[in-house]
C-alpha atoms as a PDB file:
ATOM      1  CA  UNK A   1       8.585 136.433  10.012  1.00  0.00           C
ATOM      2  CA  UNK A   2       4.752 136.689   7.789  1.00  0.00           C
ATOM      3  CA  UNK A   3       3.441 139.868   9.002  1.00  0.00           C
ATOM      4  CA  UNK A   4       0.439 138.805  11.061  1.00  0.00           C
ATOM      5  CA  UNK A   5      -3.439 140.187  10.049  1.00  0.00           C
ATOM      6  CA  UNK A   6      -5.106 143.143  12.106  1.00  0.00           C
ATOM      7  CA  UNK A   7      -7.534 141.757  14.624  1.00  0.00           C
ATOM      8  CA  UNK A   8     -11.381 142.681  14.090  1.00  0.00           C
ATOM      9  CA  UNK A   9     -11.775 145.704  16.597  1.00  0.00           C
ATOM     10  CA  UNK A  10     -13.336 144.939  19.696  1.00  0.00           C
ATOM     11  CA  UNK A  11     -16.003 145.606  22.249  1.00  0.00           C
ATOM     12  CA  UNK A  12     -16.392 144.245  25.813  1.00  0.00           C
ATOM     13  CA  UNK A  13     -19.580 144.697  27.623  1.00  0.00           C
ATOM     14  CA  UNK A  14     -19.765 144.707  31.563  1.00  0.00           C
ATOM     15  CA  UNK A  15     -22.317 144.781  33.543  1.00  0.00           C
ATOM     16  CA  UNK A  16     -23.404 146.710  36.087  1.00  0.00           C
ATOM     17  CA  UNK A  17     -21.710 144.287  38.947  1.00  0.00           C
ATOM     18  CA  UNK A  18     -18.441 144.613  36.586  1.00  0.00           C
ATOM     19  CA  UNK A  19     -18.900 140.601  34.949  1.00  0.00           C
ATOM     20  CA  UNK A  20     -18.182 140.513  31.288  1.00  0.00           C
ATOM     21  CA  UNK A  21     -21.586 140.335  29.297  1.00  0.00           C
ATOM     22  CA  UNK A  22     -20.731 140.145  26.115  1.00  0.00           C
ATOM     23  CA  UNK A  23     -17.885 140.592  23.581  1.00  0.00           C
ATOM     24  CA  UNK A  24     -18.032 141.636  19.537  1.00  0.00           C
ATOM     25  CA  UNK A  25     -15.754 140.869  17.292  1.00  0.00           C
ATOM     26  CA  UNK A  26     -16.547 141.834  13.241  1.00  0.00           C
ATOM     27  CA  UNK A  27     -15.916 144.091  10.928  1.00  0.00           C
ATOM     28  CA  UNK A  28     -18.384 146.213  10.446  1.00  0.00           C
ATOM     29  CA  UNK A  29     -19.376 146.525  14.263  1.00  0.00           C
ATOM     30  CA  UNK A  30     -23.467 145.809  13.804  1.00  0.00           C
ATOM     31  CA  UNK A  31     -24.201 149.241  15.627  1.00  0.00           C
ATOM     32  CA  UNK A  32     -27.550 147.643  15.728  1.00  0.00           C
ATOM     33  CA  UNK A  33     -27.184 144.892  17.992  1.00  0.00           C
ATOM     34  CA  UNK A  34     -24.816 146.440  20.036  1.00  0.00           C
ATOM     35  CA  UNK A  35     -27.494 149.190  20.985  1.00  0.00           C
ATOM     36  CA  UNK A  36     -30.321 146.720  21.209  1.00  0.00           C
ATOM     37  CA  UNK A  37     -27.877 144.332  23.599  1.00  0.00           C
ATOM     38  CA  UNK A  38     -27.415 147.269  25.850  1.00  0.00           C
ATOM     39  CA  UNK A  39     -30.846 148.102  25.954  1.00  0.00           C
ATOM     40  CA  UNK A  40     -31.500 144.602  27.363  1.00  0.00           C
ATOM     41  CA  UNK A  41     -28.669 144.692  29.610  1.00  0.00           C
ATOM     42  CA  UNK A  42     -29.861 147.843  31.126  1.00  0.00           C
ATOM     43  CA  UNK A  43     -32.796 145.635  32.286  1.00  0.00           C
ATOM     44  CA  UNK A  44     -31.161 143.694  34.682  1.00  0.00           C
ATOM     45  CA  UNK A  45     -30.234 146.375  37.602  1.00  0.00           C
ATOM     46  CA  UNK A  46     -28.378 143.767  39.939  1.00  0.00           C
ATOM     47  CA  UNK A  47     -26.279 142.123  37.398  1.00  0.00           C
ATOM     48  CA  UNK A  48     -26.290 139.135  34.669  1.00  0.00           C
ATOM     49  CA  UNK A  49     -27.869 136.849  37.037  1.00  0.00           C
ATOM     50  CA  UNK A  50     -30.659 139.177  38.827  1.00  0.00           C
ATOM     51  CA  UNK A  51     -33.554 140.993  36.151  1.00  0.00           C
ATOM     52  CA  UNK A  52     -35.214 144.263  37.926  1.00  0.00           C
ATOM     53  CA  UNK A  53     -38.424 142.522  38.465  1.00  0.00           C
ATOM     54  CA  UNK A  54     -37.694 140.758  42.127  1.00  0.00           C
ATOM     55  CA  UNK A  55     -40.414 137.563  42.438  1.00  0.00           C
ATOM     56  CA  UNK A  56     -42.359 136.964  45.422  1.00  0.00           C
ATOM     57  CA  UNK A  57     -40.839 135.057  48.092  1.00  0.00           C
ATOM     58  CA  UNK A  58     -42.413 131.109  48.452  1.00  0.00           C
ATOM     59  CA  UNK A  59     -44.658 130.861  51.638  1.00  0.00           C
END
């Protein structure tokens, strides 16, 4: 049997509710957007689906 090629390396992102955000797969990592994407993740305190800023209930 061909010996099969290394994988990229990887890197999961959760959430703070535990959901998957976002995966990388490359070689190089881009340190970069990694930082920046966690940056904006830390924005949304309730999950994915819920930002920090809570709007007004309708009347």
């Amino acid at each position: 049997m061909a010996d099969l090629p290394e994988p990229p390396p990887t890197i999961l992102q959760f959430n703070r509710r535990g959901h998957k955000a976002m995966s990388y797969g490359a070689t190089p990592l881009d340190g970069a957007r990694i930082a920046r994407d966690i940056a904006a993740l830390d924005t949304f305190t309730q999950g994915l689906d819920r930002s920090s800023s809570v709007a007004a209930p309708l009347q």
